[in-house]
Structure formats: structure tokens, C-alpha cells
C-alpha atoms as a PDB file:
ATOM      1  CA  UNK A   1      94.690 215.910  23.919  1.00  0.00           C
ATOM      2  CA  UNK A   2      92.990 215.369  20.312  1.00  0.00           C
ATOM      3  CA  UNK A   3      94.311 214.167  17.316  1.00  0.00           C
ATOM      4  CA  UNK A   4      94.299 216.417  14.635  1.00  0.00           C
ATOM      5  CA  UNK A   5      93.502 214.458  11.236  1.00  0.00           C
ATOM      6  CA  UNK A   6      95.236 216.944   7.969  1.00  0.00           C
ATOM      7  CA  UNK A   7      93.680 215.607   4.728  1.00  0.00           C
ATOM      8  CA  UNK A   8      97.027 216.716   2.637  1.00  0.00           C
ATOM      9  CA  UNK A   9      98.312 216.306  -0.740  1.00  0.00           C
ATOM     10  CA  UNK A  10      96.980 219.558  -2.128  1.00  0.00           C
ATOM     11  CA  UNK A  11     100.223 219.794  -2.736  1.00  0.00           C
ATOM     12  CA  UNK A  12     102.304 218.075  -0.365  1.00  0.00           C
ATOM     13  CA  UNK A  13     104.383 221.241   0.208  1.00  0.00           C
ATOM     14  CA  UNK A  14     101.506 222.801   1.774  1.00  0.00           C
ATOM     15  CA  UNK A  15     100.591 220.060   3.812  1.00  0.00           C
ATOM     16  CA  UNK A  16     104.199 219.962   5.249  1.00  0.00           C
ATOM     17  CA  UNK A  17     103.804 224.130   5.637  1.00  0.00           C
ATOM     18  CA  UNK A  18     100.983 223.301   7.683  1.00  0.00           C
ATOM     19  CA  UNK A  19     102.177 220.699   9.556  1.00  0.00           C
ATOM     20  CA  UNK A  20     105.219 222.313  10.879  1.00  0.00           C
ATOM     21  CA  UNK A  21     102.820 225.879  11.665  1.00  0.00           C
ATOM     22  CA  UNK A  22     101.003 224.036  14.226  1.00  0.00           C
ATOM     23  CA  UNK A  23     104.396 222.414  15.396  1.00  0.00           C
ATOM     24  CA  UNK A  24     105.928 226.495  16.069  1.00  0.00           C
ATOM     25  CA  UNK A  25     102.725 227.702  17.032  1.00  0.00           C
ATOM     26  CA  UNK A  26     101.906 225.123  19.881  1.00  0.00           C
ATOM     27  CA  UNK A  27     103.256 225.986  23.812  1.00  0.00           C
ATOM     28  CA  UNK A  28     105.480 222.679  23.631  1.00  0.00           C
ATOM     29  CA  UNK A  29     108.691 222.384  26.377  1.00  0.00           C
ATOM     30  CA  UNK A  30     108.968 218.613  25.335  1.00  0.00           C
ATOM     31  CA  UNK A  31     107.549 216.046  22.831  1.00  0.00           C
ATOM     32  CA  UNK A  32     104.838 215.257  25.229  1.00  0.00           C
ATOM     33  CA  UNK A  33     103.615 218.824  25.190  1.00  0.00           C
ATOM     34  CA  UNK A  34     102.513 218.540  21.134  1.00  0.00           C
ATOM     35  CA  UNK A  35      99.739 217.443  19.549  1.00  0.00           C
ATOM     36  CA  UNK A  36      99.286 214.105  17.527  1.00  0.00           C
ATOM     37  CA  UNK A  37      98.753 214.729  14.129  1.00  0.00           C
ATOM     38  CA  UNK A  38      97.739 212.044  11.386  1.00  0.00           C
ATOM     39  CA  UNK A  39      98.337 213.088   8.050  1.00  0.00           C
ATOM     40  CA  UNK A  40      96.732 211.493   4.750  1.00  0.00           C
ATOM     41  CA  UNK A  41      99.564 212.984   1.767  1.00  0.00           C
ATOM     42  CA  UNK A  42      96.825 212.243  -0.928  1.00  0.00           C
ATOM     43  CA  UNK A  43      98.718 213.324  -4.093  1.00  0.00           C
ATOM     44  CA  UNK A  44      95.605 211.569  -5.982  1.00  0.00           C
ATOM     45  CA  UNK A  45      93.343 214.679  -5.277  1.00  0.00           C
ATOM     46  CA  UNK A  46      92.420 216.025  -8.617  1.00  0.00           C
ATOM     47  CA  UNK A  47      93.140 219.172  -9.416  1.00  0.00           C
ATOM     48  CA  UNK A  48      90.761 221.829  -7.547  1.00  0.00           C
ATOM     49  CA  UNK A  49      90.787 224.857  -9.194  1.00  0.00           C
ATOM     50  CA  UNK A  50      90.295 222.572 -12.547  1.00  0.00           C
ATOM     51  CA  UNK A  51      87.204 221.132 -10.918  1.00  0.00           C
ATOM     52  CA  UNK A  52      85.694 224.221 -10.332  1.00  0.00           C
ATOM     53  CA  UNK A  53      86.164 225.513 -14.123  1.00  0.00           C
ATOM     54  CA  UNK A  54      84.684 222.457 -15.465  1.00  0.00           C
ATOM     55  CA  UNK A  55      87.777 221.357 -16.715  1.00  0.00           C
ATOM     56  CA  UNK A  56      88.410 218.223 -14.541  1.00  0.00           C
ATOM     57  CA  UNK A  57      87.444 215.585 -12.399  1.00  0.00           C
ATOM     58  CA  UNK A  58      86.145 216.385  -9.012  1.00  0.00           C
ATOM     59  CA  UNK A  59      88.293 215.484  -6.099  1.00  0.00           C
ATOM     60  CA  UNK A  60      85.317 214.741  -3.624  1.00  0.00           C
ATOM     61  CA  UNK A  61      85.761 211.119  -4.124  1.00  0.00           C
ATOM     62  CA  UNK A  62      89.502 211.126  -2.481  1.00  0.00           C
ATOM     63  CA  UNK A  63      88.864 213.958  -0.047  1.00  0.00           C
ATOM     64  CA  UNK A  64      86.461 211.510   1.615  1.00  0.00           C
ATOM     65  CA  UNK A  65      88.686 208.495   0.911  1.00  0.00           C
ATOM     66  CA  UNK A  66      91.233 210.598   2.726  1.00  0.00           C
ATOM     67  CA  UNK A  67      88.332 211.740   5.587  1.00  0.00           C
ATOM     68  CA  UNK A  68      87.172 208.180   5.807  1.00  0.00           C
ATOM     69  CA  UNK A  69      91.036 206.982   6.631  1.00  0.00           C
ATOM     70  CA  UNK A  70      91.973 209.495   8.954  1.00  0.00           C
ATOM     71  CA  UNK A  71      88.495 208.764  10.791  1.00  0.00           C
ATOM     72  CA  UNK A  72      89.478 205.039  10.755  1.00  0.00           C
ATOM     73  CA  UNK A  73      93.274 206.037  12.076  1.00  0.00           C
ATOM     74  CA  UNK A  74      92.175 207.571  15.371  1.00  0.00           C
ATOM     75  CA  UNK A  75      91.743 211.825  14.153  1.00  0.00           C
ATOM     76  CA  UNK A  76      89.045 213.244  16.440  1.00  0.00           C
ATOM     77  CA  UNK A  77      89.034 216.003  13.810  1.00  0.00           C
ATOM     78  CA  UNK A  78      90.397 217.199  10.509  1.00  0.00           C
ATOM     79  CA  UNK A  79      91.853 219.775   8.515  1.00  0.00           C
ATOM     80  CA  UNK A  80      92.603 220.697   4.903  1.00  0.00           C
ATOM     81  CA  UNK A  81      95.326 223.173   4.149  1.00  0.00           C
ATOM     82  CA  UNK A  82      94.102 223.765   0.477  1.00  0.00           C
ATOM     83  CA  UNK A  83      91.963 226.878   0.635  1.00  0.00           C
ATOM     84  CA  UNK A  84      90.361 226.101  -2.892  1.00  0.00           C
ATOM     85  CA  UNK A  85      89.320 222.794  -1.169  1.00  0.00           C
ATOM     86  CA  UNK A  86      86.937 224.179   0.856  1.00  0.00           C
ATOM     87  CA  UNK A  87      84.257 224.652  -2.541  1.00  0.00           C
ATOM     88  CA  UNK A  88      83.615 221.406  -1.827  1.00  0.00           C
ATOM     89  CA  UNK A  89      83.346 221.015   1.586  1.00  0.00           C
ATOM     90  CA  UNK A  90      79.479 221.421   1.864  1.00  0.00           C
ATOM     91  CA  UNK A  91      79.720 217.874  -0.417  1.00  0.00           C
ATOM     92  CA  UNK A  92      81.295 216.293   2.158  1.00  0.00           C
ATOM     93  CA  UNK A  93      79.715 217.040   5.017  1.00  0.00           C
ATOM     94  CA  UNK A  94      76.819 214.383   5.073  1.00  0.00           C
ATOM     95  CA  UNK A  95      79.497 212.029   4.566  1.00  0.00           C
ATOM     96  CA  UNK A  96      81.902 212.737   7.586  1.00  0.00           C
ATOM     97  CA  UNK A  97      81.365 211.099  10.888  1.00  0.00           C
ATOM     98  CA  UNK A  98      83.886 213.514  12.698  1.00  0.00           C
ATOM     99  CA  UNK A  99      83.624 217.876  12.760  1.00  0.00           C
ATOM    100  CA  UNK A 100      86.022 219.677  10.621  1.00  0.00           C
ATOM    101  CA  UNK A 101      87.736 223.111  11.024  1.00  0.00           C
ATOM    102  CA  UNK A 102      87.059 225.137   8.026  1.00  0.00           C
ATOM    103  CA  UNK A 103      90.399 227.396   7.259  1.00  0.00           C
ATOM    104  CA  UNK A 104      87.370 229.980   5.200  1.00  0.00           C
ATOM    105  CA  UNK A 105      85.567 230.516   8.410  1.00  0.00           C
ATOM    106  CA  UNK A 106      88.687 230.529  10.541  1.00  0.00           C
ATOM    107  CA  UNK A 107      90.114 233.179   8.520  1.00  0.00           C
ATOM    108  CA  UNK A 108      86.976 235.429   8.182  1.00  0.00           C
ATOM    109  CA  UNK A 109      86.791 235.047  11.693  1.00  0.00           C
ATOM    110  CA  UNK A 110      90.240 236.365  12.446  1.00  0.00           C
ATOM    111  CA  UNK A 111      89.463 239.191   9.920  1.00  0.00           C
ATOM    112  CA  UNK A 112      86.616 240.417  12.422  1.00  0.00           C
ATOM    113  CA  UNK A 113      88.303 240.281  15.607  1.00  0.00           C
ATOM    114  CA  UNK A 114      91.008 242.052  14.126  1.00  0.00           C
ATOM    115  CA  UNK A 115      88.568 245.032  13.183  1.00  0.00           C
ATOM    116  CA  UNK A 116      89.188 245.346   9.261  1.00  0.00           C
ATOM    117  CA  UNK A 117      86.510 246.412   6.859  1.00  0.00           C
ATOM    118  CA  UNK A 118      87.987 245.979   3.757  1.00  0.00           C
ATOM    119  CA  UNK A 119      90.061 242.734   2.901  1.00  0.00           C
ATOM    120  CA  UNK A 120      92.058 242.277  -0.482  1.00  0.00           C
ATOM    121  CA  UNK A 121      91.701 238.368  -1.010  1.00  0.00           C
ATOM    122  CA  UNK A 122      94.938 237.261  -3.143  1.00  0.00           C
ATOM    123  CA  UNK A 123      94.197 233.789  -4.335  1.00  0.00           C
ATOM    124  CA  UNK A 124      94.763 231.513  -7.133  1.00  0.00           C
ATOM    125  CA  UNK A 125      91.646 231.388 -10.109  1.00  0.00           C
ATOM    126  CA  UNK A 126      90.048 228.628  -9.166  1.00  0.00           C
ATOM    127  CA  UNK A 127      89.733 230.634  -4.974  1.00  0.00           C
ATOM    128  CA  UNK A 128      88.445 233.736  -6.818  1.00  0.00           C
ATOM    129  CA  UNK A 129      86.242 231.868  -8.793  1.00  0.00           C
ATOM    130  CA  UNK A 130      84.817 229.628  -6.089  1.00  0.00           C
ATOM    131  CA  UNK A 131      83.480 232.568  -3.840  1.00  0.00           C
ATOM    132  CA  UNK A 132      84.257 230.886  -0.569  1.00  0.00           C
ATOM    133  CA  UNK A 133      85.707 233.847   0.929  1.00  0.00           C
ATOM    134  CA  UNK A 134      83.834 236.279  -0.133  1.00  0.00           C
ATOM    135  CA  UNK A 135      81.192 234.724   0.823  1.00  0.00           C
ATOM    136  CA  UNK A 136      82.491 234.268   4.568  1.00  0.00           C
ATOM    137  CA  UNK A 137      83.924 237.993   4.268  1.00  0.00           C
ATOM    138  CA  UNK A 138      80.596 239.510   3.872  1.00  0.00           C
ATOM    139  CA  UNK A 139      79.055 237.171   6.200  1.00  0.00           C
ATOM    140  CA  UNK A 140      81.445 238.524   8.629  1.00  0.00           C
ATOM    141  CA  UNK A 141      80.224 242.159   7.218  1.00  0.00           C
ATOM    142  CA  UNK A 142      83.474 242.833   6.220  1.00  0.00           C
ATOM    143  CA  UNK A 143      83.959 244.140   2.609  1.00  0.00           C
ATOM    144  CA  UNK A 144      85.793 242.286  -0.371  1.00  0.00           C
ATOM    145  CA  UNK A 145      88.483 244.051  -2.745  1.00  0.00           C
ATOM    146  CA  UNK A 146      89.304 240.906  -5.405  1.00  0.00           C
ATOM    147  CA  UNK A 147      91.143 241.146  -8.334  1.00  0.00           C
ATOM    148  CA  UNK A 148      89.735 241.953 -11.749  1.00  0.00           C
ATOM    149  CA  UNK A 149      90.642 239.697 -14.184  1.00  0.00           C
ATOM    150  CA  UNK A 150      93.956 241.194 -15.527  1.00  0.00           C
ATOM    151  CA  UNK A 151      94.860 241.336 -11.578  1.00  0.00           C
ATOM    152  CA  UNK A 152      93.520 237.459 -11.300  1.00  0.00           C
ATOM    153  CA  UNK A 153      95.861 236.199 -14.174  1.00  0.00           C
ATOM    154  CA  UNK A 154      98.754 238.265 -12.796  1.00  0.00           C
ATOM    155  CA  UNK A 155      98.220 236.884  -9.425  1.00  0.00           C
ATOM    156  CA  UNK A 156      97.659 233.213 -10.806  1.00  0.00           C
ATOM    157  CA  UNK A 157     100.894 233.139 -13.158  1.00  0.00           C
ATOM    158  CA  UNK A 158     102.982 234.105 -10.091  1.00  0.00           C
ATOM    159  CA  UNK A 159     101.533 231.063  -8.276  1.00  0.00           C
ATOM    160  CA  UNK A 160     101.981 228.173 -11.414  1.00  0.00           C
ATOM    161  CA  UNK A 161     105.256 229.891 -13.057  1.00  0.00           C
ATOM    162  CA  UNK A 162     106.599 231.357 -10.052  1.00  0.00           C
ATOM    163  CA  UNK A 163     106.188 229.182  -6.672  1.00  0.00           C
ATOM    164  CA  UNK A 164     105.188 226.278  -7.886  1.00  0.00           C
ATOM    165  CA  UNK A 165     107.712 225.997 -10.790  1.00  0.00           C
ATOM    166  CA  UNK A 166     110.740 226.850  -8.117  1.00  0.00           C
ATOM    167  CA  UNK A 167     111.566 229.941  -9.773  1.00  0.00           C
ATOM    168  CA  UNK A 168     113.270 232.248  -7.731  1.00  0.00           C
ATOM    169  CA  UNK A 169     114.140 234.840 -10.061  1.00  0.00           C
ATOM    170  CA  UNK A 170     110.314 235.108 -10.931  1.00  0.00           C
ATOM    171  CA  UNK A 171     109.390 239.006 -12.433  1.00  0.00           C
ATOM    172  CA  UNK A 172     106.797 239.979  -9.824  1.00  0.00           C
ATOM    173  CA  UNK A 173     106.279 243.552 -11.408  1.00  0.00           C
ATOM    174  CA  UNK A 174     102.605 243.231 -12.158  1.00  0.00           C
ATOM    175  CA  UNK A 175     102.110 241.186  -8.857  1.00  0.00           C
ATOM    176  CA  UNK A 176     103.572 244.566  -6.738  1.00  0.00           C
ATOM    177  CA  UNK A 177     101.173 246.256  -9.265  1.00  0.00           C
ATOM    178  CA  UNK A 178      98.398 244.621  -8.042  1.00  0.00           C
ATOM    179  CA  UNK A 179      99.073 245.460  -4.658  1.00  0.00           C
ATOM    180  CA  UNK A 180      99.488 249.039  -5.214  1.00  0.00           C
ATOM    181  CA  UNK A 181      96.778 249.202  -7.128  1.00  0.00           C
ATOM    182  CA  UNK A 182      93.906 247.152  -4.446  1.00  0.00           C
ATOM    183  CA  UNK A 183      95.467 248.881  -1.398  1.00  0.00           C
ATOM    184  CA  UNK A 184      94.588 252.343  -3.461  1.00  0.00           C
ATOM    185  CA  UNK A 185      91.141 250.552  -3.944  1.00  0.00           C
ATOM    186  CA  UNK A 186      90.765 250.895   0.003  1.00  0.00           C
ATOM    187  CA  UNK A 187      92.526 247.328   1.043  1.00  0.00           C
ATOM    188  CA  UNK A 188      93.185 247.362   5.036  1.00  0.00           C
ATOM    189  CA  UNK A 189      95.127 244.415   4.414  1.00  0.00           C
ATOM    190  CA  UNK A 190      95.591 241.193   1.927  1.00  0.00           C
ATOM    191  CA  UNK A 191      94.165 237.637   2.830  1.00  0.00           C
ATOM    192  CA  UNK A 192      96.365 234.931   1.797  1.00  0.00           C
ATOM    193  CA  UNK A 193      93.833 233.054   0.257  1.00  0.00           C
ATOM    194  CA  UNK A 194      96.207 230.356  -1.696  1.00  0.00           C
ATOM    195  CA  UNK A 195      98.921 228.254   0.137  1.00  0.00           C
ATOM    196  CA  UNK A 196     101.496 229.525  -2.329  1.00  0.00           C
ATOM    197  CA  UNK A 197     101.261 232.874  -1.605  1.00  0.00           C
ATOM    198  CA  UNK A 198     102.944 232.868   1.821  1.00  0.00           C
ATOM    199  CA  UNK A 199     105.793 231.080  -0.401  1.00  0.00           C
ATOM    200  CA  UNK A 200     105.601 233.431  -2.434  1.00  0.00           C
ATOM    201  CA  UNK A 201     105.781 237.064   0.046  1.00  0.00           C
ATOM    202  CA  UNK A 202     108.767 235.178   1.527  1.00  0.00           C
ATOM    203  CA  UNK A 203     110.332 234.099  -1.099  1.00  0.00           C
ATOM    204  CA  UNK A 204     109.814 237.532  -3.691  1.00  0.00           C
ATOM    205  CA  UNK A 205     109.965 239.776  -0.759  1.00  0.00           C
ATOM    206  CA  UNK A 206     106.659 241.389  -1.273  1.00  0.00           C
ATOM    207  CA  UNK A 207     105.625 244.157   1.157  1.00  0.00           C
ATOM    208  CA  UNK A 208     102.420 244.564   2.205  1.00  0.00           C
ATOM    209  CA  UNK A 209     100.181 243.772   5.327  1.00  0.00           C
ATOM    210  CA  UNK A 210      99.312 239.896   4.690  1.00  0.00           C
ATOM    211  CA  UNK A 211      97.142 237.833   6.597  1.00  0.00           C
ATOM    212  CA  UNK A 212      97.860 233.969   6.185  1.00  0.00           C
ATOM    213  CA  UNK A 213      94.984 232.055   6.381  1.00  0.00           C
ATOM    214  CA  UNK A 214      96.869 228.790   6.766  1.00  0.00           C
ATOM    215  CA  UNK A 215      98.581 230.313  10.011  1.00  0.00           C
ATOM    216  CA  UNK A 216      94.964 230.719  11.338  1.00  0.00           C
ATOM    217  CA  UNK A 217      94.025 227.271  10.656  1.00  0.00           C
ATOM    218  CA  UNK A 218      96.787 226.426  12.913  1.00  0.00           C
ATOM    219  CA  UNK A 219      96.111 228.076  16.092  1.00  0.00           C
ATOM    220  CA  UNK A 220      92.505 227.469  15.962  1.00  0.00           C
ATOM    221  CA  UNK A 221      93.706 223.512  15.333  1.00  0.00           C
ATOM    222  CA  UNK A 222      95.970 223.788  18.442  1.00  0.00           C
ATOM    223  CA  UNK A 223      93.260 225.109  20.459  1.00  0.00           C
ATOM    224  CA  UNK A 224      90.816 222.931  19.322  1.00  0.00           C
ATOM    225  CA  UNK A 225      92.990 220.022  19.952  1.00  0.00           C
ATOM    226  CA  UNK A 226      93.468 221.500  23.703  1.00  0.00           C
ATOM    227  CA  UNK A 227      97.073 222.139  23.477  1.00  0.00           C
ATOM    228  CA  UNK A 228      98.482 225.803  24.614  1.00  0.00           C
ATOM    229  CA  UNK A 229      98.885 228.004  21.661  1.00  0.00           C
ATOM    230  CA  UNK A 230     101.359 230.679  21.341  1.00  0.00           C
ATOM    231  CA  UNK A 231      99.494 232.904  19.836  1.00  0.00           C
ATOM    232  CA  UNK A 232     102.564 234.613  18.388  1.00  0.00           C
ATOM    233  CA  UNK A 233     101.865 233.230  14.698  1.00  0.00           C
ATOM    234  CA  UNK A 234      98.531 235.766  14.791  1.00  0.00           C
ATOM    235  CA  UNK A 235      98.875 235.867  11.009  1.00  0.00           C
ATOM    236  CA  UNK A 236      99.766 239.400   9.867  1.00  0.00           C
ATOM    237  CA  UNK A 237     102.654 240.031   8.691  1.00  0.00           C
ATOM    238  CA  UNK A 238     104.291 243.128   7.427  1.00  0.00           C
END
């Protein structure tokens, strides 16, 4: 079996989230049955989403000091759970000496097979901004409902006040706006394209169809690592 290499960190919360997805998702009846996993909890990633809006460092520097340790530890291939991460992917490519599962492609992937043609992509700014998944959407030929920018911000605030300040008795009025309003806009269903935001349907009690993108990552990890996967996770929720 490979070893699955998780550059984490972005935040550590998610990394754990992930972590413990490919633990449930995986066929195990005994230890021996799941996969090894190396982890690198690099909380000295800059901020993404700041890096993309010119307003901070760039984290490509520790993403590869993360890539490069993992590679040294034994991973046969790695991971990132933070979907605005993936902007800067294409930077590190000529730089990594082992393949990496990319959770943008994963997800567009599982958005084809599953027959949609129009996706509502919740994600944080700096994920809108980027234009990984829309990208990977329409290269998939599936069609792309994002937020305008009121629907952005109201989206954003629930992730930074909401989720990732603990606050459970967050107002997520203009987020259930937002929902109403994209799924009137012809939205089949909404791509989780932040790790908060599967905190955050779980935690507000949001309704809507939802595909998480970091539960895809995880079976195509446990089948690329050659472990059974259950195949249960299959993202949507409703």
C-alpha cells in the first residue's frame, strides 16, 4: 500500500477533517487494513487567499518545504486539503519529485460523472478570485453559477466570523439568501469549494444539495493509495 503524504496546516482543523475522511472512508476491519499517512501540520503557510489579493507573502516557499519533507519521510504521493492552495500548484510542480492529487480536478471530475451542468461554487474570496474551479468546471463542460460580489462577502464573513471564529450562534440569513437566490439562478447543486464550509452546513444546518470537495479528495487518495474505498462518503449531501 502507498503512503499518502497531506501537506497540512491550512488550517490545522482542516488537515485533521481530512485526515480522519480518508480514515471513515477506507474498507478497514483492522489497523493493518488503513493506509499510512504522513502529515506535515505547517502552520507557517502564509495566508492564501492574502497571496492571491496581493496583500501578502506567498506561501510557495513552505508548501515545497512541506513537499520536500514529506518526499524525504517516505510519501509516495501528496495531498493538500486547502482548496485555495491549489492557485499555486502549477508553481510547484517543477519542483516536486513525487505526483500529487489535485482536490480541483478531483472535484470537477466527480461533478461530471455525477451528470450536473450547472454547479454553484461556495468558496471563500481568495477561491472565487483564484479561478481554479471554474476553470476545471468548464473544462469539464460543466457550467459555473459563482457569487456576485455582495453574495462573495456574505459567503466570506460566514467563513472568518462564523467557522473560523467558533461562533455557533452565527446569523446565516444572507448565507440561506445566497442559496436561494443561485439555486433560482439554475444551481443543480453547490461545490464546497472552502474547507470551512462543510463546518459550516453542519454546524448552521444549512439545506441544500452540497458537494464536498474535500470528501472527494479522500476517496480518490484511498484508491490511489490501493486501499478499498467505501465509497459511501460520495460527497453529496442533502
Amino acid at each position: 500500500m502507498k503512503t499518502i503524504g497531506i501537506i497540512g496546516g491550512m488550517g490545522p482543523m482542516a488537515t485533521a477533517d481530512l485526515m480522519q475522511k480518508i480514515i471513515l472512508g477506507t474498507d478497514a476491519r483492522e489497523d493493518q487494513d488503513h493506509i499510512p499517512m504522513l502529515i506535515d501540520n505547517n502552520t507557517a503557510i502564509p495566508d492564501r487567499t492574502a497571496a492571491i489579493l496581493g496583500q501578502g507573502p506567498s506561501p510557495v516557499p513552505e508548501l515545497l518545504r512541506s513537499a520536500d519533507r514529506l518526499t524525504r519521510a517516505g510519501a509516495d504521493f501528496l495531498i493538500m486539503g486547502c482548496n485555495t492552495a491549489h492557485y499555486f500548484l502549477p508553481l510547484m510542480m517543477p519542483y516536486l519529485k513525487i505526483p500529487v492529487i489535485s482536490m480541483i480536478d478531483a472535484a470537477a471530475r466527480f461533478c461530471q460523472r455525477q451528470g450536473y451542468r450547472k454547479i454553484g461554487l461556495l468558496a471563500s474570496a481568495g477561491t472565487c478570485h483564484a479561478g481554479v474551479y471554474q476553470r476545471a468546471l468548464q473544462h469539464a463542460g460543466i457550467r459555473i453559477i459563482q457569487p456576485d460580489e455582495r453574495q462573495e462577502i456574505a459567503v466570506h464573513d460566514m467563513i472568518y466570523h462564523g467557522v473560523k471564529a467558533g461562533c455557533s450562534a452565527y446569523d446565516t440569513t444572507a448565507v440561506r439568501r445566497v442559496l436561494s437566490e443561485m439555486e433560482a439562478a439554475g444551481a443543480e447543486a453547490f461545490l464546497l469549494g472552502c474547507t470551512e464550509i462543510p463546518v459550516a452546513v453542519s454546524m448552521y444546518h444549512l439545506e441544500g444539495r452540497f458537494i464536498d470537495a474535500t470528501e472527494v479528495l479522500a476517496e480518490e487518495a484511498i484508491e490511489a493509495a490501493g486501499a478499498r474505498s467505501k465509497k459511501h462518503l460520495a460527497a453529496i449531501r442533502c
